[in-house]
N, C-alpha and C. Protein backbone atom coordinates (compact mmCIF):
# COMPACT_ATOMS: atom_id res chain seq x y z
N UNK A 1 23.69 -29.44 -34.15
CA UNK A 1 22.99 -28.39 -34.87
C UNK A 1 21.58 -28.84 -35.27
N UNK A 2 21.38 -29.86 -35.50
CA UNK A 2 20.25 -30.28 -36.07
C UNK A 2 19.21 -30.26 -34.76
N UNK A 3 19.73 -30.90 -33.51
CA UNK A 3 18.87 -30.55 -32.59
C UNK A 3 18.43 -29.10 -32.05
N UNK A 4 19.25 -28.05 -32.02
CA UNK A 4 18.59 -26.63 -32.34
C UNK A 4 17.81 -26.09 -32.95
N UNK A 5 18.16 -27.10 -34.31
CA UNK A 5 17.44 -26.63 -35.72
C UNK A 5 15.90 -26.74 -35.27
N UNK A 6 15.57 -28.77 -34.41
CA UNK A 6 14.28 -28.75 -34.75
C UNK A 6 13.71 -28.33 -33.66
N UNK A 7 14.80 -27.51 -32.45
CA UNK A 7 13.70 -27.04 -31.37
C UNK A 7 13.45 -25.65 -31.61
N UNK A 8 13.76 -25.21 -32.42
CA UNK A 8 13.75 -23.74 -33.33
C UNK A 8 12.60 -23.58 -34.33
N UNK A 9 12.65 -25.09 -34.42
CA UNK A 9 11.12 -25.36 -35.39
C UNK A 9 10.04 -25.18 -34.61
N UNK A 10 10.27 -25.98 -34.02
CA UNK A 10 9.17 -26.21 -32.43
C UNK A 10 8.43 -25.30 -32.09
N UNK A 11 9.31 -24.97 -31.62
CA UNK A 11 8.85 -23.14 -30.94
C UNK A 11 8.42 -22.12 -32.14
N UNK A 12 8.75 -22.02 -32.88
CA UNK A 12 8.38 -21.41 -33.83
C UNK A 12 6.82 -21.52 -33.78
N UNK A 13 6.74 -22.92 -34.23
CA UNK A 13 4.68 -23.38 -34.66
C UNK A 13 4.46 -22.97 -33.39
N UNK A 14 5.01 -23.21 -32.24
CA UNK A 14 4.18 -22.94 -30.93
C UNK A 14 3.87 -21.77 -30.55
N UNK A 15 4.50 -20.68 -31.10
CA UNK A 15 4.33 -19.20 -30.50
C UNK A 15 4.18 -18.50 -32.15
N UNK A 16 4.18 -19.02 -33.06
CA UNK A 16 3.72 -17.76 -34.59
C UNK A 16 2.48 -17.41 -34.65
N UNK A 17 1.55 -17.84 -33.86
CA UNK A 17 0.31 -17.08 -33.87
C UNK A 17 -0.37 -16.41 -32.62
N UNK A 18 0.67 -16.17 -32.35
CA UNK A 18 0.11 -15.56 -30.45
C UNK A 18 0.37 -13.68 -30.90
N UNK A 19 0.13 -13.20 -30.22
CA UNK A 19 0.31 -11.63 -30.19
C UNK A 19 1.40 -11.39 -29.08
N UNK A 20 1.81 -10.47 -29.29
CA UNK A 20 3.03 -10.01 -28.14
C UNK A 20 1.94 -9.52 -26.94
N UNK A 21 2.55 -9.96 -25.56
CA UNK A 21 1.01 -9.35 -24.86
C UNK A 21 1.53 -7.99 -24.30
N UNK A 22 0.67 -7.03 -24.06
CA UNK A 22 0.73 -5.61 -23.46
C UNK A 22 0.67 -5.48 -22.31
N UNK A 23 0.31 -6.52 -21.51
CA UNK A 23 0.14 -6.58 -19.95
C UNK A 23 -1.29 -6.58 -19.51
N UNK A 24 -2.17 -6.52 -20.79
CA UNK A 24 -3.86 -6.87 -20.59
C UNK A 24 -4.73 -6.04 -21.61
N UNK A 25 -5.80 -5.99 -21.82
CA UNK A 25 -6.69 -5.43 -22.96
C UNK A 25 -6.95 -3.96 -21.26
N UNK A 26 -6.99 -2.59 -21.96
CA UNK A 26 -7.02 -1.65 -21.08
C UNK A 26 -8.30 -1.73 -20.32
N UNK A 27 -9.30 -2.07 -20.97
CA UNK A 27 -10.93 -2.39 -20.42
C UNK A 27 -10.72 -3.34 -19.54
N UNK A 28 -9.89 -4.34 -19.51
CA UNK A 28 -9.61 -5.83 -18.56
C UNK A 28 -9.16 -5.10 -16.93
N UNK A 29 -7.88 -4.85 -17.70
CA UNK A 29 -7.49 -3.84 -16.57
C UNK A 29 -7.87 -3.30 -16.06
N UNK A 30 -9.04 -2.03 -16.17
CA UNK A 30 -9.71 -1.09 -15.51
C UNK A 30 -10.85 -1.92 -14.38
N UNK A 31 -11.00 -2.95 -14.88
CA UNK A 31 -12.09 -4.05 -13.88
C UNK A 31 -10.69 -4.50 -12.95
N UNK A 32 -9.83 -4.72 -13.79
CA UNK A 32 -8.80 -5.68 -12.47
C UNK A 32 -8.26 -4.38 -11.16
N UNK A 33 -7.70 -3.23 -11.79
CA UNK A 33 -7.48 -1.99 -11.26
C UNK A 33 -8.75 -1.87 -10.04
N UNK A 34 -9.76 -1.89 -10.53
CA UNK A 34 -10.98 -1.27 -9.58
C UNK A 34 -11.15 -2.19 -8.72
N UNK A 35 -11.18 -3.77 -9.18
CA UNK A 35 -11.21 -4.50 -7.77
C UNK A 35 -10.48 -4.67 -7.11
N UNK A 36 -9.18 -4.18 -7.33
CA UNK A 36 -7.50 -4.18 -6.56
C UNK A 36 -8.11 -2.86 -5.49
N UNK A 37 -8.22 -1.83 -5.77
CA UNK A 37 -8.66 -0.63 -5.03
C UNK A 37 -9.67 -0.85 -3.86
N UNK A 38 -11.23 -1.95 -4.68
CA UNK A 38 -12.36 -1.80 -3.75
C UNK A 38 -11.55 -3.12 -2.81
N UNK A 39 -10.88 -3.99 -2.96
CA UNK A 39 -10.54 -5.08 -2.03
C UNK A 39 -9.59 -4.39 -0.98
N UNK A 40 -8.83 -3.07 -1.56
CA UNK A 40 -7.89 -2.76 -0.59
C UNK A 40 -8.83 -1.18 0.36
N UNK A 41 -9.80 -0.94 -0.35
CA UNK A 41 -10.71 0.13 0.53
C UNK A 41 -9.86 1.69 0.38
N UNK A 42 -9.25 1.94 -0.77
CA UNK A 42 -8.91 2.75 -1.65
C UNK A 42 -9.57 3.85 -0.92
N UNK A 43 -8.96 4.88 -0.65
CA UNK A 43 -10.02 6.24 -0.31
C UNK A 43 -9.80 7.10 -1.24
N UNK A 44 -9.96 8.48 -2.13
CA UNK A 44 -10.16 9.37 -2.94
C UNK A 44 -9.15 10.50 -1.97
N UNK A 45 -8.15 11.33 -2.75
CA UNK A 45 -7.66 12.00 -2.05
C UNK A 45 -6.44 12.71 -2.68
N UNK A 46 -6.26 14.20 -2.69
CA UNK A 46 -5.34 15.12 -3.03
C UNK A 46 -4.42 15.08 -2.61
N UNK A 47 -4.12 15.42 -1.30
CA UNK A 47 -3.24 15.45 -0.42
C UNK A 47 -2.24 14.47 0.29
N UNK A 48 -3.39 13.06 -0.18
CA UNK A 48 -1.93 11.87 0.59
C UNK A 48 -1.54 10.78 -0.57
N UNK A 49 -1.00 11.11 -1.61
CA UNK A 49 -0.78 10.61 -2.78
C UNK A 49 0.97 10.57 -2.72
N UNK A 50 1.32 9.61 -3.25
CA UNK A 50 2.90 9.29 -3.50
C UNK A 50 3.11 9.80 -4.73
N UNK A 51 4.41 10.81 -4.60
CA UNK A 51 4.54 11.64 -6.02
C UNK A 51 5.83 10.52 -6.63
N UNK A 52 5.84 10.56 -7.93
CA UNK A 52 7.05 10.11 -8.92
C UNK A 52 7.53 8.37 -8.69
N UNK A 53 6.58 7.60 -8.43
CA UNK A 53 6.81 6.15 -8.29
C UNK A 53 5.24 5.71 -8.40
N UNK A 54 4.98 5.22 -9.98
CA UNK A 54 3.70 4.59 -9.71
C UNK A 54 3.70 3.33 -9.32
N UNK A 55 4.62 2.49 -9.16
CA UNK A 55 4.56 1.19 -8.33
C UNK A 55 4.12 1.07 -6.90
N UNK A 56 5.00 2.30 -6.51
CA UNK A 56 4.06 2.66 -4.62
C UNK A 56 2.89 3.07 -4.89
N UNK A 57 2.60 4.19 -5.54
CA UNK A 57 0.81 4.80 -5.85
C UNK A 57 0.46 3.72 -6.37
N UNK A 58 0.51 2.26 -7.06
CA UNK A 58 -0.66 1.54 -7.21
C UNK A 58 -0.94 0.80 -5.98
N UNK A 59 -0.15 1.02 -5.08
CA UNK A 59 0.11 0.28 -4.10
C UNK A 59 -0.62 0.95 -2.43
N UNK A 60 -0.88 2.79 -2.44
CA UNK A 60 -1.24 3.18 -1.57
C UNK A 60 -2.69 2.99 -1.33
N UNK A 61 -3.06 3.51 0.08
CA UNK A 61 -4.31 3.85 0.43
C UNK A 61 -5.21 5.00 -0.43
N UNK A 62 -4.46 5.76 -1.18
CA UNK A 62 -5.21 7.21 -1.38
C UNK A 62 -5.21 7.60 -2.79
N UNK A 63 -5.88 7.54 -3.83
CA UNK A 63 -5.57 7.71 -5.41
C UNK A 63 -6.78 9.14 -5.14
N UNK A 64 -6.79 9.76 -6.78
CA UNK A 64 -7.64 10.61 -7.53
C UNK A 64 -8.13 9.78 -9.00
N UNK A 65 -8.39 10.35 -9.30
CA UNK A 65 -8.83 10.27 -11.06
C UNK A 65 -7.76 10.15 -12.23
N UNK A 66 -6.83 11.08 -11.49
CA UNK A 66 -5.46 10.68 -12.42
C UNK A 66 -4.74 9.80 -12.31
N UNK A 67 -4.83 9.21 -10.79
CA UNK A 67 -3.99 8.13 -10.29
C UNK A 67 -4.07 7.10 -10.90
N UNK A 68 -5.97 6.84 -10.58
CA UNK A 68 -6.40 5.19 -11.36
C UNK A 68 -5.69 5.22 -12.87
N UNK A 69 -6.45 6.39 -13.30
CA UNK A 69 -5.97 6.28 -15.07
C UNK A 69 -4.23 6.13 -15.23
N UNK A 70 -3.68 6.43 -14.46
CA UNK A 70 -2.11 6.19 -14.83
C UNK A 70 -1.85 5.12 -14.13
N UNK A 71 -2.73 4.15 -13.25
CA UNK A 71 -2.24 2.91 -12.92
C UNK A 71 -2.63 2.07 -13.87
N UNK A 72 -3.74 2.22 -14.35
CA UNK A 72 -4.56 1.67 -15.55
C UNK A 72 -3.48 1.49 -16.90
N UNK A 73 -2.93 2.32 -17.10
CA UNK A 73 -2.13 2.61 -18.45
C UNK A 73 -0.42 1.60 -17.92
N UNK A 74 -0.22 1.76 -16.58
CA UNK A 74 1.08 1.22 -16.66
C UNK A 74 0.90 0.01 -16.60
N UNK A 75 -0.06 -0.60 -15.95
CA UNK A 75 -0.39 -2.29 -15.81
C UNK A 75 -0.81 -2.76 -17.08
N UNK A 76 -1.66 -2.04 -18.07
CA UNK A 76 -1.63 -2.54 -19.29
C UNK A 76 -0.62 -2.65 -19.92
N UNK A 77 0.31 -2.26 -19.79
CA UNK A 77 1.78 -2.11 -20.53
C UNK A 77 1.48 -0.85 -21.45
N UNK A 78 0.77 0.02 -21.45
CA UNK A 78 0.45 0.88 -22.18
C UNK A 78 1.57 2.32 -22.01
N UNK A 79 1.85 2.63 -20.85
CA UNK A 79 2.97 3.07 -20.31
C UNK A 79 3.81 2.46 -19.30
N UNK A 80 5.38 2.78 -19.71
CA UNK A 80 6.49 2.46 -18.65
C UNK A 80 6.33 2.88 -17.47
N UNK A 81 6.92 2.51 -16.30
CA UNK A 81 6.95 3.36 -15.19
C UNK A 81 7.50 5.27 -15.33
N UNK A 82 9.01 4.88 -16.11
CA UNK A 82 9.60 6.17 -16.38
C UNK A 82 8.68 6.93 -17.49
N UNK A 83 7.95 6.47 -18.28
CA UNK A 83 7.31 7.30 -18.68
C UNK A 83 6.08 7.92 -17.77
N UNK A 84 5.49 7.60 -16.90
CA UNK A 84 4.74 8.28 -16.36
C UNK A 84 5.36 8.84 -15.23
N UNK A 85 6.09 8.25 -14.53
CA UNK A 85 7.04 9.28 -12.87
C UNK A 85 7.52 10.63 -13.86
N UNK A 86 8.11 10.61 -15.21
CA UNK A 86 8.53 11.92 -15.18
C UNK A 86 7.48 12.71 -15.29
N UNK A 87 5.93 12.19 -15.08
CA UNK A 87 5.38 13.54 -15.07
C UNK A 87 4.44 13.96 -13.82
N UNK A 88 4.17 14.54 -13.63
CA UNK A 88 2.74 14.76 -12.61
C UNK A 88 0.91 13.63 -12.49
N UNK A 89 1.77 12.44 -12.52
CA UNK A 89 0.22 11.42 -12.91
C UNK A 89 -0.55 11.43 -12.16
N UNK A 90 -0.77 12.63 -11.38
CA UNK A 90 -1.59 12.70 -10.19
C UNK A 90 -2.76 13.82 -11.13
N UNK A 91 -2.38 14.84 -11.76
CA UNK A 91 -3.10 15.86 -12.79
C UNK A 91 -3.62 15.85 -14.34
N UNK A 92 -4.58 16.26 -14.32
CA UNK A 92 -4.98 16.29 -15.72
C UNK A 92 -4.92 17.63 -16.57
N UNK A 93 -3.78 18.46 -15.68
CA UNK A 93 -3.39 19.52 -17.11
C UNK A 93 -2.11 19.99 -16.97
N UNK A 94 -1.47 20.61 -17.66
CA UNK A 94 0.06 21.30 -18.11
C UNK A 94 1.11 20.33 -17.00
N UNK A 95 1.73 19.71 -17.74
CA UNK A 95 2.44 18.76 -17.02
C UNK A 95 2.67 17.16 -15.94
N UNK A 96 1.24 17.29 -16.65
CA UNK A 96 0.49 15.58 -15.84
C UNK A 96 -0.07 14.83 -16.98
N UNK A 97 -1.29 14.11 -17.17
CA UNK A 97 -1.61 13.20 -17.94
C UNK A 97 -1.22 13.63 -19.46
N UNK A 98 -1.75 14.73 -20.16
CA UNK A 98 -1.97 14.99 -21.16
C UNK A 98 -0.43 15.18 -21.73
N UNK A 99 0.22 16.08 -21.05
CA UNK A 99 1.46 15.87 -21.43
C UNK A 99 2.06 14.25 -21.60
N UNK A 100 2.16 13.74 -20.42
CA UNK A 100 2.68 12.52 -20.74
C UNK A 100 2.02 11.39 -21.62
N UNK A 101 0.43 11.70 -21.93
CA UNK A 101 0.40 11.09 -23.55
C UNK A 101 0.72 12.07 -24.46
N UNK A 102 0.76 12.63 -24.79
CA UNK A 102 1.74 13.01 -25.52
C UNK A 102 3.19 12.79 -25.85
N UNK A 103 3.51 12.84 -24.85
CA UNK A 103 4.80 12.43 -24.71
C UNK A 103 5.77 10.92 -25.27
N UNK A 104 4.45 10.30 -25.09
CA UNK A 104 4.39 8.87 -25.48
C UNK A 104 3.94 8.54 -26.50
N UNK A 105 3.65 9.38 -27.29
CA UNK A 105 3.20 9.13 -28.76
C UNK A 105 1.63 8.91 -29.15
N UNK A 106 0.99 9.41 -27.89
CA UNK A 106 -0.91 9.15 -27.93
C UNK A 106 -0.82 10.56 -29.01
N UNK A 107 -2.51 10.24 -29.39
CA UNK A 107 -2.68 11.15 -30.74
C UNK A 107 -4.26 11.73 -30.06
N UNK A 108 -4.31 12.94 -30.13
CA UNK A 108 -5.56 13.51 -29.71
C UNK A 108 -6.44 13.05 -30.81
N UNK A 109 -7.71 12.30 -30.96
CA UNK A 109 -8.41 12.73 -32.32
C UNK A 109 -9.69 13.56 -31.52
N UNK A 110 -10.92 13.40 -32.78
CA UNK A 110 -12.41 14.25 -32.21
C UNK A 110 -13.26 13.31 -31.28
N UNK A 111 -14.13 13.97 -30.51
CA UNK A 111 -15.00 13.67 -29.73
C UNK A 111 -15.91 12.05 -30.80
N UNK A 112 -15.67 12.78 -31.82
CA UNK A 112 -16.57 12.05 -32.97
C UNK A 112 -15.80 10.75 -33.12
N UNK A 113 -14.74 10.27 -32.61
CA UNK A 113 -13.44 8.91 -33.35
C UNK A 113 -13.76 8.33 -31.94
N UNK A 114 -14.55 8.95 -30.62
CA UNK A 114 -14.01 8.05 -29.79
C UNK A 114 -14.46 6.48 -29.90
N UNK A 115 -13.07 5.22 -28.80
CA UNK A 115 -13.08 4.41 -28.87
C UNK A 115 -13.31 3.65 -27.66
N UNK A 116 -13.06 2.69 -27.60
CA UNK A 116 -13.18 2.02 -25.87
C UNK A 116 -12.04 1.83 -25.94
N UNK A 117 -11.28 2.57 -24.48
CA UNK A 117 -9.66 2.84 -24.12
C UNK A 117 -9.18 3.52 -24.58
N UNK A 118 -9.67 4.42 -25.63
CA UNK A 118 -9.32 6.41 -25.13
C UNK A 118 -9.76 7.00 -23.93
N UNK A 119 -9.00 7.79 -23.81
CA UNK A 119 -8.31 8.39 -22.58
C UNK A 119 -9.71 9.88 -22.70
N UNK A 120 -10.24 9.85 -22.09
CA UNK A 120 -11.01 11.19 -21.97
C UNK A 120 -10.62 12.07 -20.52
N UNK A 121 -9.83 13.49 -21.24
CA UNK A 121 -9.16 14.35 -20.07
C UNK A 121 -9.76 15.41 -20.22
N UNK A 122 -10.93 16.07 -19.17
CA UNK A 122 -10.82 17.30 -19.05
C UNK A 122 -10.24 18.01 -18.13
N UNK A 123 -9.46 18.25 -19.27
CA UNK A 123 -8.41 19.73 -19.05
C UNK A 123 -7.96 20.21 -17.26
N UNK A 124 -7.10 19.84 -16.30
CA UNK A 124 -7.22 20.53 -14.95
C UNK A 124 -8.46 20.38 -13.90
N UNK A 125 -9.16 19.44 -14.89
CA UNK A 125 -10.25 18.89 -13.85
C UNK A 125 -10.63 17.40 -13.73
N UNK A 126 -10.91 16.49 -14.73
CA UNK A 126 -10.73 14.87 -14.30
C UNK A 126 -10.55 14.11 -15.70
N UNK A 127 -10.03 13.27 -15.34
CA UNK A 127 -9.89 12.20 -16.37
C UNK A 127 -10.32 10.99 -16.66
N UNK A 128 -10.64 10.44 -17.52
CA UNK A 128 -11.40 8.88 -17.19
C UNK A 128 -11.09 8.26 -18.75
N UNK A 129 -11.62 7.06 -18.43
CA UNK A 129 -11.21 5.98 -19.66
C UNK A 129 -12.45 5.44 -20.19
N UNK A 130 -12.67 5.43 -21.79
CA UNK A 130 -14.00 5.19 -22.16
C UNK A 130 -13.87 4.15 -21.97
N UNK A 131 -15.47 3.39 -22.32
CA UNK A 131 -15.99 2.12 -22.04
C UNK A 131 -16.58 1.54 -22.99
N UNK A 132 -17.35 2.42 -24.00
CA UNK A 132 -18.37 2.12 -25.07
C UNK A 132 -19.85 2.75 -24.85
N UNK A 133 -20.66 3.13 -25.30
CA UNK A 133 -21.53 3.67 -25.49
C UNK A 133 -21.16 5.09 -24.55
N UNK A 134 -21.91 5.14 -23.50
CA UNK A 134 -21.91 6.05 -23.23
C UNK A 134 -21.13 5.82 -21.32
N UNK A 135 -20.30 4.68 -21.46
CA UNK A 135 -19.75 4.45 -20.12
C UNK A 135 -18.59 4.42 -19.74
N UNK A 136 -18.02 4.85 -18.53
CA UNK A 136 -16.40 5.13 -18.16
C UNK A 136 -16.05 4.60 -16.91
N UNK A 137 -14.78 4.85 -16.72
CA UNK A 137 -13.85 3.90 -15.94
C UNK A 137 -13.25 5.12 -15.63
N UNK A 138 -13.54 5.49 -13.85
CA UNK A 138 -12.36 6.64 -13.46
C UNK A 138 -12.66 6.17 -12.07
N UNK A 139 -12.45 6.82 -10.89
CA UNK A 139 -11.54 6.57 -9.68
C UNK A 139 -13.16 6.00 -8.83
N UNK A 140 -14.53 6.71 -9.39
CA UNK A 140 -15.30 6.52 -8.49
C UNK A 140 -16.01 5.21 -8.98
N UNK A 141 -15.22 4.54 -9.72
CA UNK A 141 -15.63 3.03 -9.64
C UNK A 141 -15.16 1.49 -8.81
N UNK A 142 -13.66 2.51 -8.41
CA UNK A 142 -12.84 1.04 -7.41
C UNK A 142 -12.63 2.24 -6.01
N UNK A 143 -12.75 3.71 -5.79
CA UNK A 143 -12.46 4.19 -4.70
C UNK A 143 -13.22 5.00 -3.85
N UNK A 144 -13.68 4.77 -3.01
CA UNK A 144 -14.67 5.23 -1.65
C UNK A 144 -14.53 7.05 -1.99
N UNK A 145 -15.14 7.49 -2.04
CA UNK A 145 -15.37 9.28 -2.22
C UNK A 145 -14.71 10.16 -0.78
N UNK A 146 -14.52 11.53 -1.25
CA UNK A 146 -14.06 11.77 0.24
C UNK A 146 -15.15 12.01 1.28
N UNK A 147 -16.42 12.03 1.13
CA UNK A 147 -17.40 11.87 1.73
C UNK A 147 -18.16 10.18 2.21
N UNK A 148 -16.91 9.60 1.48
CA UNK A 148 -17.45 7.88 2.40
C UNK A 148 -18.21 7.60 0.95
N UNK A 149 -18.64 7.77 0.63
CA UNK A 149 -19.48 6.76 -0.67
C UNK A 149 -19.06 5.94 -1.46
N UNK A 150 -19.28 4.64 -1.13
CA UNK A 150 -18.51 3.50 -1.57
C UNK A 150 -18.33 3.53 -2.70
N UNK A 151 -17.67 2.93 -3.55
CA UNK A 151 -17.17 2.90 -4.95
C UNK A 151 -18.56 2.06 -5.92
N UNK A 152 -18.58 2.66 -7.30
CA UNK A 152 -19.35 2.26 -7.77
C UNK A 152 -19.43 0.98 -8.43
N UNK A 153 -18.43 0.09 -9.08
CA UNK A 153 -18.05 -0.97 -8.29
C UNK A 153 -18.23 -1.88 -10.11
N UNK A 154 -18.06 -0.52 -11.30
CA UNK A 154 -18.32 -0.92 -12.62
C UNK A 154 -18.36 0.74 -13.24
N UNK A 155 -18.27 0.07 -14.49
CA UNK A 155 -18.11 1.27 -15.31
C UNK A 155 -19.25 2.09 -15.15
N UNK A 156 -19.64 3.37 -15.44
CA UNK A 156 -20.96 4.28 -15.03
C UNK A 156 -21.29 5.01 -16.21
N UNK A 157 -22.22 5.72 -16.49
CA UNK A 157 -22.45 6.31 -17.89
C UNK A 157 -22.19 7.99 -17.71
N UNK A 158 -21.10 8.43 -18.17
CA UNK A 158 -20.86 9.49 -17.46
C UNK A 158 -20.26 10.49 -19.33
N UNK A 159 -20.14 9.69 -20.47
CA UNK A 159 -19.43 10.28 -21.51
C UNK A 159 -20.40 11.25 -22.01
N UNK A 160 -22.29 11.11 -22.04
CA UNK A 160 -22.60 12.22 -22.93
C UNK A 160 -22.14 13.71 -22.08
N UNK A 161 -21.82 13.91 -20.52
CA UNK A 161 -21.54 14.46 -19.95
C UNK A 161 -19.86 15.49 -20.45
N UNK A 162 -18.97 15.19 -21.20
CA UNK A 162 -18.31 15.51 -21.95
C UNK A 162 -18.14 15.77 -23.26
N UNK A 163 -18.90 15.12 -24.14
CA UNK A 163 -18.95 14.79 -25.35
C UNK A 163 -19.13 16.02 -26.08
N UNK A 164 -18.00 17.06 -26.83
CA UNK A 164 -18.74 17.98 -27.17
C UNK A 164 -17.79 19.21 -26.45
N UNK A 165 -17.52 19.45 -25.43
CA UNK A 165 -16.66 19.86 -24.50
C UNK A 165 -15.88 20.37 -25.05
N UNK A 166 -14.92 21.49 -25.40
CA UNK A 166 -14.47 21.98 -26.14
C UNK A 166 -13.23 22.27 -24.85
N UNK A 167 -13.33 22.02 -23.38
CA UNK A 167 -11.86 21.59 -22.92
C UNK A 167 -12.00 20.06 -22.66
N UNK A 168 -12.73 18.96 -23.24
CA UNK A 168 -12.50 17.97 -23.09
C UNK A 168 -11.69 17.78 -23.79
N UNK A 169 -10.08 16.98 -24.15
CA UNK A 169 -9.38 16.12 -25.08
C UNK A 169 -9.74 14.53 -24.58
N UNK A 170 -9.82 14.13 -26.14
CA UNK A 170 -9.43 12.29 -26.61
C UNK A 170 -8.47 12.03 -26.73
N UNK A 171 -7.75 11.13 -26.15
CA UNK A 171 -6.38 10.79 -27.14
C UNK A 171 -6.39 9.29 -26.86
N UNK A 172 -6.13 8.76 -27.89
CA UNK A 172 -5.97 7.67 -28.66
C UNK A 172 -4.15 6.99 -28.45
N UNK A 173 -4.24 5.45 -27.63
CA UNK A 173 -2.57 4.97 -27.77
C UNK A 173 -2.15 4.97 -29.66
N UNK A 174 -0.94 5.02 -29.26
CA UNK A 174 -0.27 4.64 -30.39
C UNK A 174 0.09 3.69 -31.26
């Protein structure tokens, strides 16, 4: 018993000041995400997307805007797999992203609270992940356009472009 005792001690000092990890800071991710995409030559695309398994969609040739952002969120540990397959993570309205933060306990706040790694969704049209000032993280930073235009290859300044938006939502993890 005593030898349990003091490897119980041990470990204790060795791990009481660490944080539980999430699977990465979401900003880390969105750089690791985008160079996973530009190394694999990622193309932009509606139509050839893997529905209800984001382990294969982080894995295909063909994402959107919703794709990155829901690969982004599951590699951070930010969402489960099953929390995002049950929904449409390919969309950004009635039954795709927004629902499934929601679903997960994200909290909409105002345009005015945003943070770096809120989720900025407009509504049935695109989604992206802030950055800080005025810069974001969405598909046309790790994936070739459907017109061939290589990926931009870093975050871009694209938020005063929403800001204000009255079908833009924020939502904030939990």
């Amino acid at each position: 018993m005593d030898v349990r005792t003091e490897a119980a001690r041990r470990y204790y000092e060795q791990f009481k000041d660490l944080e539980q990890p999430s699977g990465g800071d979401i900003l880390e991710v969105c750089e690791q995400v985008m160079n996973d995409m530009i190394s694999r030559n990622v193309h932009y695309s509606l139509s050839n997307l893997t529905w209800g398994n984001i382990e294969k969609s982080a894995q295909d040739p063909y994402a959107c805007c919703a794709t990155y952002v829901s690969i982004v969120l599951y590699r951070s540990g930010l969402l489960t797999a099953d929390q995002i397959n049950s929904y449409n993570y390919h969309y950004t309205g009635s039954g795709g992203v927004p629902d499934m933060l929601r679903a997960a306990g994200w909290t909409q706040v105002s345009h005015s609270e945003i943070q770096p790694g809120d989720i900025i969704n407009d509504v049935g049209v695109h989604v992206l992940i802030y950055a800080g000032g005025d810069l974001v993280y969405d598909q046309n930073c790790g994936v070739y356009s459907s017109s061939g235009r290589a990926p931009l290859g870093g975050p871009y300044s694209a938020w005063s472009r929403y800001n204000g938006d009255s079908n833009v939502q924020v939502w904030r993890a939990p």
